[in-house]
C-alpha atoms as a PDB file:
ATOM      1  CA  UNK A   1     -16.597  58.166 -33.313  1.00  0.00           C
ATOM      2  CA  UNK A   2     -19.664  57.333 -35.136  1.00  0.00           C
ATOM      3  CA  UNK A   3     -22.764  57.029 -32.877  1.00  0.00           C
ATOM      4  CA  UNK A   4     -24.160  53.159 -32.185  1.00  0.00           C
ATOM      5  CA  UNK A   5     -25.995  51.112 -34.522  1.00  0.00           C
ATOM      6  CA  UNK A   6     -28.583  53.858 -36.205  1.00  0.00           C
ATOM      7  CA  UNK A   7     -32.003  51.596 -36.103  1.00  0.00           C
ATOM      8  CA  UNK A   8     -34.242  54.159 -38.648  1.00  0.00           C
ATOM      9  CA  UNK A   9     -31.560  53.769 -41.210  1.00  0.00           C
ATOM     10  CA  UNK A  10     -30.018  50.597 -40.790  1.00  0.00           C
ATOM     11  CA  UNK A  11     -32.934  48.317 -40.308  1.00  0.00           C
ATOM     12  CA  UNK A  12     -35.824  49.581 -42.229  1.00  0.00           C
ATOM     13  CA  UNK A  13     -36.677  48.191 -45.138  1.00  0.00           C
ATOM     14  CA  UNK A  14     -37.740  50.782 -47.813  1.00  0.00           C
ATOM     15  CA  UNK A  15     -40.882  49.465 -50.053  1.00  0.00           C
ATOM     16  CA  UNK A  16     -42.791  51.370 -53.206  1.00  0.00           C
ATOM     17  CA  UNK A  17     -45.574  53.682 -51.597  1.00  0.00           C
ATOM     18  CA  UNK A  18     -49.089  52.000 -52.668  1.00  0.00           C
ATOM     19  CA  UNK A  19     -51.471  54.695 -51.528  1.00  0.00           C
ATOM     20  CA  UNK A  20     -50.570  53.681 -47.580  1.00  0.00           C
ATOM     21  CA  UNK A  21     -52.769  55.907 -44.985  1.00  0.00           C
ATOM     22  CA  UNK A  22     -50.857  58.654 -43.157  1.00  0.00           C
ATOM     23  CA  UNK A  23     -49.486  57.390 -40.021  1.00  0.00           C
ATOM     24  CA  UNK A  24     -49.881  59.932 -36.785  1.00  0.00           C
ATOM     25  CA  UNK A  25     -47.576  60.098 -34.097  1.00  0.00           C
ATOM     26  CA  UNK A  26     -47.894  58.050 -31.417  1.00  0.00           C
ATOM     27  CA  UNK A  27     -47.682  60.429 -28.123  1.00  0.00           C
ATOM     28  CA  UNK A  28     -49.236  57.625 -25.916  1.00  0.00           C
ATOM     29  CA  UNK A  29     -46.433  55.659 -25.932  1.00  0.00           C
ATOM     30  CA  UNK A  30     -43.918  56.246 -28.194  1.00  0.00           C
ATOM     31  CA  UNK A  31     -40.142  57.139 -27.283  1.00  0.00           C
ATOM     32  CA  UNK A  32     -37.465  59.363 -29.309  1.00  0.00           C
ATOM     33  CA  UNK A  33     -33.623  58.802 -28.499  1.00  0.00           C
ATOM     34  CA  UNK A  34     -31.233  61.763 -29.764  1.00  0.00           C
ATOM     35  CA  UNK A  35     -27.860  61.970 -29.908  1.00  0.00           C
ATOM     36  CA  UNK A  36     -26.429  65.745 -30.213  1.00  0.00           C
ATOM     37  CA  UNK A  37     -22.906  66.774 -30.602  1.00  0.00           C
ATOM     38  CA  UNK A  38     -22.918  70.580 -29.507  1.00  0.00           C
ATOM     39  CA  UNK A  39     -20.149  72.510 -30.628  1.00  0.00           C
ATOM     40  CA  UNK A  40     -17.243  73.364 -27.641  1.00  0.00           C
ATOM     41  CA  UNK A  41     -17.468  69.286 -27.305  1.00  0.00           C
ATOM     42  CA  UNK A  42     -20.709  68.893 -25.410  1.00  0.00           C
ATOM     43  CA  UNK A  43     -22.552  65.890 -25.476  1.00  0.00           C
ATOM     44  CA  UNK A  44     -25.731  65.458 -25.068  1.00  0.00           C
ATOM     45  CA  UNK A  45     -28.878  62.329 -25.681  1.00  0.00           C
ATOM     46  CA  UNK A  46     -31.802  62.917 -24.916  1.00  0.00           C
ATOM     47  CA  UNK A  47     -34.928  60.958 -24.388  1.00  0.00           C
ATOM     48  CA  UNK A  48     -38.604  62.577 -25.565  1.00  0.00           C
ATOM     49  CA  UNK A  49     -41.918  60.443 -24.125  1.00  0.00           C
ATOM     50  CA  UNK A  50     -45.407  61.824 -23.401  1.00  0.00           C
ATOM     51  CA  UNK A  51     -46.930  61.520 -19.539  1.00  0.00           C
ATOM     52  CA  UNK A  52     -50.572  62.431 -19.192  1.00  0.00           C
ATOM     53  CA  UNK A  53     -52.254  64.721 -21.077  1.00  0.00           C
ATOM     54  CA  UNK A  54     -54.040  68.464 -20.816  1.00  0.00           C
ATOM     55  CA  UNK A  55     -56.786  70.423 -22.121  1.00  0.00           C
ATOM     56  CA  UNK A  56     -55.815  73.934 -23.930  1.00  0.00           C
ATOM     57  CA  UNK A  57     -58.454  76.039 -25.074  1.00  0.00           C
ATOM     58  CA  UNK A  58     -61.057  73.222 -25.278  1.00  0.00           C
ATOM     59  CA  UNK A  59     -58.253  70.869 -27.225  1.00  0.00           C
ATOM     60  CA  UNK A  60     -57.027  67.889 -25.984  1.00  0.00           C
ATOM     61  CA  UNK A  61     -52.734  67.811 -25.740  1.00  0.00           C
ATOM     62  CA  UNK A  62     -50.084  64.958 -24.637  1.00  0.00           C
ATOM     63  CA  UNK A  63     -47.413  66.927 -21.900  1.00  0.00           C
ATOM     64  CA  UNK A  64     -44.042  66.124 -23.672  1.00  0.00           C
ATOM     65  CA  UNK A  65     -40.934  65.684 -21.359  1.00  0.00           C
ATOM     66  CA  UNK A  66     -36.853  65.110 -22.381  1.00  0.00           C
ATOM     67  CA  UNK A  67     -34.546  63.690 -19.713  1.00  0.00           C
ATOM     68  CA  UNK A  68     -31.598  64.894 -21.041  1.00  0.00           C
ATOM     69  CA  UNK A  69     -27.952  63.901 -19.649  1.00  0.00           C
ATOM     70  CA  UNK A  70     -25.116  66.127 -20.958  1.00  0.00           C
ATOM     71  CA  UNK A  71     -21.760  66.127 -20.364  1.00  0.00           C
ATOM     72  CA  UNK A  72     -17.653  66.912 -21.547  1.00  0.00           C
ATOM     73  CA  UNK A  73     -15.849  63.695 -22.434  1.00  0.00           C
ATOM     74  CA  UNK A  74     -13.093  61.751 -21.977  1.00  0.00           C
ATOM     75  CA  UNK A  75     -14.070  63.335 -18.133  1.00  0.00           C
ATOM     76  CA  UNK A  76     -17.995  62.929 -18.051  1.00  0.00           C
ATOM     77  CA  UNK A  77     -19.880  64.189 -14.654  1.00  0.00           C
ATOM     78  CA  UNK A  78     -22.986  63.932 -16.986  1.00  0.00           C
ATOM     79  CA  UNK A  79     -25.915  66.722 -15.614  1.00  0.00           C
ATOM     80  CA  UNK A  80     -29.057  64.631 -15.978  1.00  0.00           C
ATOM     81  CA  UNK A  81     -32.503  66.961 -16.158  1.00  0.00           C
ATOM     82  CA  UNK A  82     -35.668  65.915 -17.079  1.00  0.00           C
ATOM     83  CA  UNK A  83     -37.900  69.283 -18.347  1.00  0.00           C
ATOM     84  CA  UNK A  84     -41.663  69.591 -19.480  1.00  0.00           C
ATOM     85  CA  UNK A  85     -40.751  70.408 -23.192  1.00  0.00           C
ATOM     86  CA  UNK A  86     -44.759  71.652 -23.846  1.00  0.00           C
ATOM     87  CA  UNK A  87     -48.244  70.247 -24.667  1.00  0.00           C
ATOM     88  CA  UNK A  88     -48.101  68.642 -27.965  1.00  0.00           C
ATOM     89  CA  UNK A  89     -50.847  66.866 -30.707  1.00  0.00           C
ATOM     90  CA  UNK A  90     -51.583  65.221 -33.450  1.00  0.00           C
ATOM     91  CA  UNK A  91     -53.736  67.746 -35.896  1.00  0.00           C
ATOM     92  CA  UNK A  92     -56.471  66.662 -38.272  1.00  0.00           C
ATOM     93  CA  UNK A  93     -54.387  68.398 -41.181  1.00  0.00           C
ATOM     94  CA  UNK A  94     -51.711  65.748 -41.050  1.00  0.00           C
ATOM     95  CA  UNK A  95     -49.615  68.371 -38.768  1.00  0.00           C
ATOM     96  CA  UNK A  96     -47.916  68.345 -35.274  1.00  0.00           C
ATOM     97  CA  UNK A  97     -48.501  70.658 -33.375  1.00  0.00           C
ATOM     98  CA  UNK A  98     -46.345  71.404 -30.159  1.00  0.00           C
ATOM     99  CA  UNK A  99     -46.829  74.602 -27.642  1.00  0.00           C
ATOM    100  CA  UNK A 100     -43.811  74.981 -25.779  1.00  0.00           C
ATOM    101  CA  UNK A 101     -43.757  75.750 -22.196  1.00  0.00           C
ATOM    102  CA  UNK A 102     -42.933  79.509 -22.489  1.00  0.00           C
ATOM    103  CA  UNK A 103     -45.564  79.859 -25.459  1.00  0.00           C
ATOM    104  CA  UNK A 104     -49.289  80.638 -25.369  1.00  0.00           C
ATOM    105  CA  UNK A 105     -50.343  79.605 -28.800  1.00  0.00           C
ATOM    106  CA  UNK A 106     -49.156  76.233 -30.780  1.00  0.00           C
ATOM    107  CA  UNK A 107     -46.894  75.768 -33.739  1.00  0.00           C
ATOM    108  CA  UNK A 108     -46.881  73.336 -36.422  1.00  0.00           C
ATOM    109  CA  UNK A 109     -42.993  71.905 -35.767  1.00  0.00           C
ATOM    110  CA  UNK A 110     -44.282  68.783 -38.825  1.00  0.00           C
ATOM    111  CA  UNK A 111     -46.263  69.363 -41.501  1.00  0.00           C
ATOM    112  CA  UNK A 112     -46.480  66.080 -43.843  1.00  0.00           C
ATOM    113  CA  UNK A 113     -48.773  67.308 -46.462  1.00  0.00           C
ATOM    114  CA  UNK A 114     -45.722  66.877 -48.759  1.00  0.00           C
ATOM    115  CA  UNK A 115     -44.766  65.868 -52.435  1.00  0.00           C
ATOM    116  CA  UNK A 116     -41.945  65.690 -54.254  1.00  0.00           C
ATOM    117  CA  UNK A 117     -39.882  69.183 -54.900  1.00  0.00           C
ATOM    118  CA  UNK A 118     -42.105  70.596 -52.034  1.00  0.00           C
ATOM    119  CA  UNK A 119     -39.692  72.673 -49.816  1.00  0.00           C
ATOM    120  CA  UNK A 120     -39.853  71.894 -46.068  1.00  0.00           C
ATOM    121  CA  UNK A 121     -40.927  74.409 -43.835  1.00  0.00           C
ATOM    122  CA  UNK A 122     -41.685  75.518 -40.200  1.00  0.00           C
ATOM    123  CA  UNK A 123     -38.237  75.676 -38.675  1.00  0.00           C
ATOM    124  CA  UNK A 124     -37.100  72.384 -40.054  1.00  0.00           C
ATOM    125  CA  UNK A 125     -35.614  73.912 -43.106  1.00  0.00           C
ATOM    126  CA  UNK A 126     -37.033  77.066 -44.010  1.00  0.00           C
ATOM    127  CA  UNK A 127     -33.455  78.531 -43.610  1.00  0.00           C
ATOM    128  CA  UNK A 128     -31.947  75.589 -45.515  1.00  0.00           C
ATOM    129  CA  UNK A 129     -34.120  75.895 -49.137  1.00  0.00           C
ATOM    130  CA  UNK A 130     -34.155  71.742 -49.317  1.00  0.00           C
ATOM    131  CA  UNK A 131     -36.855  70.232 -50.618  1.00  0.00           C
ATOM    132  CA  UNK A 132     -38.057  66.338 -50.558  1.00  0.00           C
ATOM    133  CA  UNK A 133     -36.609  64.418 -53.794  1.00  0.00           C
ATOM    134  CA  UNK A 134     -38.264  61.116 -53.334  1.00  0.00           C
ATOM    135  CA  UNK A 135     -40.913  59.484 -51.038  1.00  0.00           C
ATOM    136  CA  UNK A 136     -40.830  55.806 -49.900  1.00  0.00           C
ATOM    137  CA  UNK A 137     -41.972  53.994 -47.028  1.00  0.00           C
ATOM    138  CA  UNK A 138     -40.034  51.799 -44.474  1.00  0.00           C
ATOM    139  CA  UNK A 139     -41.471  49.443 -41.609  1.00  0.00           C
ATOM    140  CA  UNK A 140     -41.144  50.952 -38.149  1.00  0.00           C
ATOM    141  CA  UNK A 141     -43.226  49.111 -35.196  1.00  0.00           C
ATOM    142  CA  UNK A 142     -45.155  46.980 -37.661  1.00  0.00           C
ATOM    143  CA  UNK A 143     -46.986  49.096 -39.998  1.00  0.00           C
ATOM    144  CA  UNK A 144     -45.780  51.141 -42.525  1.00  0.00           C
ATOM    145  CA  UNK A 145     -44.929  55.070 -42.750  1.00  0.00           C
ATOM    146  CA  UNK A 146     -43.821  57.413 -45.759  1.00  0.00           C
ATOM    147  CA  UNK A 147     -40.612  58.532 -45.799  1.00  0.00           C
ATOM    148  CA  UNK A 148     -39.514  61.743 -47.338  1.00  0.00           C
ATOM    149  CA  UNK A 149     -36.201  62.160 -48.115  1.00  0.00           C
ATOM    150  CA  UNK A 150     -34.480  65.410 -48.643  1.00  0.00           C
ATOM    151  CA  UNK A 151     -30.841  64.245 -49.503  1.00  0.00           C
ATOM    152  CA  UNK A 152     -29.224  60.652 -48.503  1.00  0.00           C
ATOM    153  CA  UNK A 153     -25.502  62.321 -48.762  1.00  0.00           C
ATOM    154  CA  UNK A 154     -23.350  62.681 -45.797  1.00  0.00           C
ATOM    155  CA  UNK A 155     -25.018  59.515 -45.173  1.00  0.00           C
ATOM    156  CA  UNK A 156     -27.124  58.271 -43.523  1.00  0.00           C
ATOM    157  CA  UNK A 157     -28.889  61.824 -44.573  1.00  0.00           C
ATOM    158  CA  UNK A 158     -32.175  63.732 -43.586  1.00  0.00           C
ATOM    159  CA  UNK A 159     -35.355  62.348 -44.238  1.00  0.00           C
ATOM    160  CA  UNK A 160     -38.957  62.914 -42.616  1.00  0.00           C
ATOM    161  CA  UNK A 161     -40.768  59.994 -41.487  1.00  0.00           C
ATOM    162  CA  UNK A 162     -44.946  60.067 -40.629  1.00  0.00           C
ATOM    163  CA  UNK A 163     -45.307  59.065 -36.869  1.00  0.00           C
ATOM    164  CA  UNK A 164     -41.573  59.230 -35.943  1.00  0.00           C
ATOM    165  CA  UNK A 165     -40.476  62.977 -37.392  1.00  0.00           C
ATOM    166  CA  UNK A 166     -37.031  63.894 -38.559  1.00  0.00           C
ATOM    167  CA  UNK A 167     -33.647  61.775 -38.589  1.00  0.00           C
ATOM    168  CA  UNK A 168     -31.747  64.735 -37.169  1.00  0.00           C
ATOM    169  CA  UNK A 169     -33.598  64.540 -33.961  1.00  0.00           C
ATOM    170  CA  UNK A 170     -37.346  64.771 -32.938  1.00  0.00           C
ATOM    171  CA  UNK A 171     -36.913  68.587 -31.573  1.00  0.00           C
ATOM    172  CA  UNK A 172     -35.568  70.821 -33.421  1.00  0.00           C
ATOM    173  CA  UNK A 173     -32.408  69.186 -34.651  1.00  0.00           C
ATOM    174  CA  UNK A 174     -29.262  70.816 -35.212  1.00  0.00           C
ATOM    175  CA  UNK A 175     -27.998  71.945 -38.588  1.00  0.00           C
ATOM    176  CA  UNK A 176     -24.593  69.539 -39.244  1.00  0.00           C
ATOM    177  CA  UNK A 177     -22.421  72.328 -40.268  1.00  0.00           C
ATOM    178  CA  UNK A 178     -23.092  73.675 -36.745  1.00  0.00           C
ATOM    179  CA  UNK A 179     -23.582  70.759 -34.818  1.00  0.00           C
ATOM    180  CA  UNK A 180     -24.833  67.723 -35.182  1.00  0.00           C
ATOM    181  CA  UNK A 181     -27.412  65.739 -33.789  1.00  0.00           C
ATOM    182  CA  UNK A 182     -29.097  62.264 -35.147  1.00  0.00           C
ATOM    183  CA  UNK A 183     -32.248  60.422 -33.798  1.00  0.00           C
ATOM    184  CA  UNK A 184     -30.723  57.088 -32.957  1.00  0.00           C
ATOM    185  CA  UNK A 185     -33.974  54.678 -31.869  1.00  0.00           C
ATOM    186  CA  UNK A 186     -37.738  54.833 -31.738  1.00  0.00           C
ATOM    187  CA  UNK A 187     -39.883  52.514 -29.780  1.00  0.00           C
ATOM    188  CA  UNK A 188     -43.221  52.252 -28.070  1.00  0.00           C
ATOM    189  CA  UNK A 189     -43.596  50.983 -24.863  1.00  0.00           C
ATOM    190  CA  UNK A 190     -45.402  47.415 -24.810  1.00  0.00           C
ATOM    191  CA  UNK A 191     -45.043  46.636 -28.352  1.00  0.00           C
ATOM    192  CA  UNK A 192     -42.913  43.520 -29.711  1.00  0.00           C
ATOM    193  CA  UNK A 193     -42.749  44.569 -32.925  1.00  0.00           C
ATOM    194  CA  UNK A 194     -40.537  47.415 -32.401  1.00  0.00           C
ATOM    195  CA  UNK A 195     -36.657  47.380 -32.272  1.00  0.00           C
ATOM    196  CA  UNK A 196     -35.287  47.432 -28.719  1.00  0.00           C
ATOM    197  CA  UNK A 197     -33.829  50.797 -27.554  1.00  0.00           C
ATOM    198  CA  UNK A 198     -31.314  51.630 -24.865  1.00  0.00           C
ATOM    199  CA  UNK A 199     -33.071  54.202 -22.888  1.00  0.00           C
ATOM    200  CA  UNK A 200     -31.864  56.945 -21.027  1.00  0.00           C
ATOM    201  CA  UNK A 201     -34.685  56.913 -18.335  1.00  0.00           C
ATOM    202  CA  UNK A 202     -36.267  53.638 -17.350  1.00  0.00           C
ATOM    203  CA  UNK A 203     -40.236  53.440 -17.998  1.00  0.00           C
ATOM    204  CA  UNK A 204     -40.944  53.169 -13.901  1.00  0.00           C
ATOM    205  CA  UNK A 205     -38.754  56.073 -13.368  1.00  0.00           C
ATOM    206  CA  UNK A 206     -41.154  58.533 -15.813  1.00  0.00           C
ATOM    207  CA  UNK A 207     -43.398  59.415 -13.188  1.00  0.00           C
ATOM    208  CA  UNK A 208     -40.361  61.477 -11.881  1.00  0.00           C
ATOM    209  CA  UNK A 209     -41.312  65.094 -11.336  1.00  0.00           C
ATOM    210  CA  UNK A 210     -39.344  67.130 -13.501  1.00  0.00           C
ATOM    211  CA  UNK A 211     -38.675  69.421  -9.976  1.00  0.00           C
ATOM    212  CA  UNK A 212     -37.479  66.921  -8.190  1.00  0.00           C
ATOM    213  CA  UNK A 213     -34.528  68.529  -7.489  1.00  0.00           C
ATOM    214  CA  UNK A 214     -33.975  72.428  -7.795  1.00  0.00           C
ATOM    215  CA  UNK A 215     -30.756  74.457  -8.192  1.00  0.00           C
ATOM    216  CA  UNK A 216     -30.808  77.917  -7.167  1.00  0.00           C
ATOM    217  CA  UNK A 217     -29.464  80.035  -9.061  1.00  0.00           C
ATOM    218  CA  UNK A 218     -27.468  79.044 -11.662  1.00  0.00           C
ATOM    219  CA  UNK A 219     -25.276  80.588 -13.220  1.00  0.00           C
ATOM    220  CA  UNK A 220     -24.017  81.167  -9.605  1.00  0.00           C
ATOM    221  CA  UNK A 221     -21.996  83.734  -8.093  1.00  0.00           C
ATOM    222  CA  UNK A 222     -20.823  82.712  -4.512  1.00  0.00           C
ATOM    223  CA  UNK A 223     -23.490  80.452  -3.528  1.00  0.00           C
ATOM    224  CA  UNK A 224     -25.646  77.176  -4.569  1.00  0.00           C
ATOM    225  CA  UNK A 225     -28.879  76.334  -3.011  1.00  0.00           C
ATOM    226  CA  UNK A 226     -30.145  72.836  -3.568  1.00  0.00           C
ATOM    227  CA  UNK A 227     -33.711  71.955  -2.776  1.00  0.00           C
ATOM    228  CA  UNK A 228     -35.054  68.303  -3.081  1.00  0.00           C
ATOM    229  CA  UNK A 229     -38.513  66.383  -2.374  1.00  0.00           C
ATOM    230  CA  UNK A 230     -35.998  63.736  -1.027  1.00  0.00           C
ATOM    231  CA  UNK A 231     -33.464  63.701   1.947  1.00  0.00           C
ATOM    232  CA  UNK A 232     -30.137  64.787   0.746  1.00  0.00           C
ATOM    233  CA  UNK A 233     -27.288  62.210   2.377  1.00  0.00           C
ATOM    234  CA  UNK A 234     -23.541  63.979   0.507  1.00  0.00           C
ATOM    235  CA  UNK A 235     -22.827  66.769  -2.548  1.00  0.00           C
ATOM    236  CA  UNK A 236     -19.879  66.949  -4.127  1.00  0.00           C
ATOM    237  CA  UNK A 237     -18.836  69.582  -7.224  1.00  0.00           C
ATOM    238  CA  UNK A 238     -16.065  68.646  -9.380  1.00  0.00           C
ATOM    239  CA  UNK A 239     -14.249  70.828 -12.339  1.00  0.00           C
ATOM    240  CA  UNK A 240     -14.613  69.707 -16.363  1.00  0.00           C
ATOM    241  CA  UNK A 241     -10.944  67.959 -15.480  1.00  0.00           C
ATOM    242  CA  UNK A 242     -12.594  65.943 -12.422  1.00  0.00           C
ATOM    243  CA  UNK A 243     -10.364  67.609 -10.289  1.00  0.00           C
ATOM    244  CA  UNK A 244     -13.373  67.167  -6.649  1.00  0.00           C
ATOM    245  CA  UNK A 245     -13.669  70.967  -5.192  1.00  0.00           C
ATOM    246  CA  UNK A 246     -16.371  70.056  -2.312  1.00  0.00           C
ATOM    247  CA  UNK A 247     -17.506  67.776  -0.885  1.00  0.00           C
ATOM    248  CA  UNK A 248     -20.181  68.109   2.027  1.00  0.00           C
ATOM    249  CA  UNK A 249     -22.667  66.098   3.740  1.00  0.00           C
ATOM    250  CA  UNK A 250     -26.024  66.831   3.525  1.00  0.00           C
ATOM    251  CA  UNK A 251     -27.175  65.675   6.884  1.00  0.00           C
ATOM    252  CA  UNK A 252     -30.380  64.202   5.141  1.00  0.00           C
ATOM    253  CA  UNK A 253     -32.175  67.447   5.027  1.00  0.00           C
ATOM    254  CA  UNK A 254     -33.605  68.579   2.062  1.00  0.00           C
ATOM    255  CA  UNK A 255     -32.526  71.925   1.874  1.00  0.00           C
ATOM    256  CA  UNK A 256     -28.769  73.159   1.682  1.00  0.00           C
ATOM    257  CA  UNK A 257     -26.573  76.177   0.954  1.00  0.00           C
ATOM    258  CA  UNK A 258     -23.232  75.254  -0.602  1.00  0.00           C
ATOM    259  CA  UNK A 259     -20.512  78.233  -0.537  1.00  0.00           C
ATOM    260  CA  UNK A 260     -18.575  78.495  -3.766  1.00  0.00           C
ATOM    261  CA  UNK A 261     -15.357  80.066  -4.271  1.00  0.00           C
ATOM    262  CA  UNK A 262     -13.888  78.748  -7.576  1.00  0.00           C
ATOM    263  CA  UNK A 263     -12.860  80.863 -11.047  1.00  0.00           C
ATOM    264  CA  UNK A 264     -15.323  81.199 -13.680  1.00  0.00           C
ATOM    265  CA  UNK A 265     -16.630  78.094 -15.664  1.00  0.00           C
ATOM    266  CA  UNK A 266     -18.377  75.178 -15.606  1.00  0.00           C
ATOM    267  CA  UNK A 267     -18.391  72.546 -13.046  1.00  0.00           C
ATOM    268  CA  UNK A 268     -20.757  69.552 -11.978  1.00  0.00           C
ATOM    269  CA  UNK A 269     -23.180  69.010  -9.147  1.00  0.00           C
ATOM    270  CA  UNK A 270     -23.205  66.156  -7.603  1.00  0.00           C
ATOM    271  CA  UNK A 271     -26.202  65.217  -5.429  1.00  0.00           C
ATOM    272  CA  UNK A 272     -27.149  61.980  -3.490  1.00  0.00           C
ATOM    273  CA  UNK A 273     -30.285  61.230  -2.205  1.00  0.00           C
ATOM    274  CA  UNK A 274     -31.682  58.188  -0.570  1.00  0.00           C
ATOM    275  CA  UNK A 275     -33.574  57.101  -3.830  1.00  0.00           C
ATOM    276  CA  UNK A 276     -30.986  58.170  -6.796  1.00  0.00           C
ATOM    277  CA  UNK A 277     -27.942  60.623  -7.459  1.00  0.00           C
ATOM    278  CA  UNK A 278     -28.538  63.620  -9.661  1.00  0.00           C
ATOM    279  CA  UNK A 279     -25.613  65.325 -11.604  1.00  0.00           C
ATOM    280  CA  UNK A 280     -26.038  68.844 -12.355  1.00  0.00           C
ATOM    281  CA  UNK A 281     -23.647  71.142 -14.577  1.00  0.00           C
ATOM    282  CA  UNK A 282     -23.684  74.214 -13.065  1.00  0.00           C
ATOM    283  CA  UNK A 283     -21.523  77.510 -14.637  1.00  0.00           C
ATOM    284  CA  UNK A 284     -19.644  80.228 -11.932  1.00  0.00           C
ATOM    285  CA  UNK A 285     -19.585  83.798 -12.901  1.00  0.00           C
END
């Protein structure tokens, strides 16, 4: 099934480049919805949006967050997480730079100094050899950004856009003949001009702290423990099939130890609270 209506190919209007000025990424307010299809029939979409910023070394970063919500259809007990991705900039080289959570030093994950026949590097390609064979610009949010476009067949193609990234997906997207993954909307928060997207996490909701609720450990042997800022009121874990293997109230604590005595696999937590219900996938040893 082909994913909904695909906004950054569908709607843009391409127009001759005339010598436009490079357009940076917006990390105060933009938002990046990706679909993935993971191989074994996962889904996943995520959602990528910047909340607050941090100083690294003297150098002034946007903390980058995906709520994620994953899942095994036609049966889909989605596990919903929402992760600090890393600390992530605009460079004055025309460059992103992004230092993920479990690195000390950045990497350039963009680089838009690019021409036609240049080869596209820094993990978004360097394993692929392809190499931009045209350069246009389409409207996104009003003003105008370059497009560079590696290859437009299996449509609707990879191309690199300045202030939105790549049309596989924002972060690291997937090769196709592994996976695939597509970035289906872009918007910024608060400005007309930009198409409407259906987001994963409302904009109140991103103050969320991404611990809000813990699972301990997982992958799990013989036991689950749950910790929560809120009062937990009922869990339940069902089985890919949705066949419901506990179910236990909570007793509005926010601590609990859930026994587990199923076969190997993976399963989904599910965990209400008095301001939300969280779904967790959760794998047995």
């Amino acid at each position: 099934m082909l994913p909904k209506v695909l906004i950054l190919f569908l709607t843009l209007i391409p127009i001759e480049i005339l010598g436009q000025n490079y357009q940076k990424m917006n990390f105060n307010s933009g938002i990046w919805i990706t679909h993935y299809s993971i191989k074994e029939g996962e889904i996943k979409n995520a959602q990528h949006f910047c909340n607050g910023d941090t100083l690294i070394n003297d150098t002034l970063y946007f903390k980058l967050y995906e709520y994620a919500i994953t899942g095994y259809p036609p049966i889909f007990y989605p596990d919903t997480t929402l992760d600090y991705v890393g600390a992530i900039r605009n460079n004055s080289k025309k460059q992103i730079e992004l230092i993920r959570s479990w690195q000390n030093s950045p990497e350039i994950i963009y680089d838009f100094n690019l021409n036609i026949g240049d080869t596209i590097i820094t993990g978004y390609g360097s394993d692929w050899g392809i190499s931009v064979y045209d350069i246009d610009s389409v409207n996104i949010c009003g003003t105008y950004n370059k497009r560079y476009i590696i290859f437009s067949n299996p449509s609707p193609g990879l191309s690199f856009i300045e202030g939105i990234g790549c049309t596989w997906g924002f972060i690291d997207p997937i090769p196709f003949f592994e996976s695939s993954s597509m970035l289906e909307c872009y918007t910024e928060m608060e400005n007309n001009q930009c198409d409407k997207c259906d987001l994963l996490l409302r904009m109140p909701n991103m103050e969320m702290h991404h611990n809000e609720l813990v699972i301990f450990p997982n992958p799990i042997h013989d036991q689950i423990q749950i910790y929560s800022e809120q009062a937990i009121d009922h869990v339940m874990v069902f089985s890919l099939s949705g066949l419901k293997k506990i179910e236990q109230d909570g007793d509005h604590n926010k601590s609990m130890t859930i026994q587990v005595d199923f076969v190997p696999g993976i399963y989904f937590l599910n965990v209400q609270c008095a301001r939300g219900t969280y779904n967790k996938k959760i794998i047995v040893k």
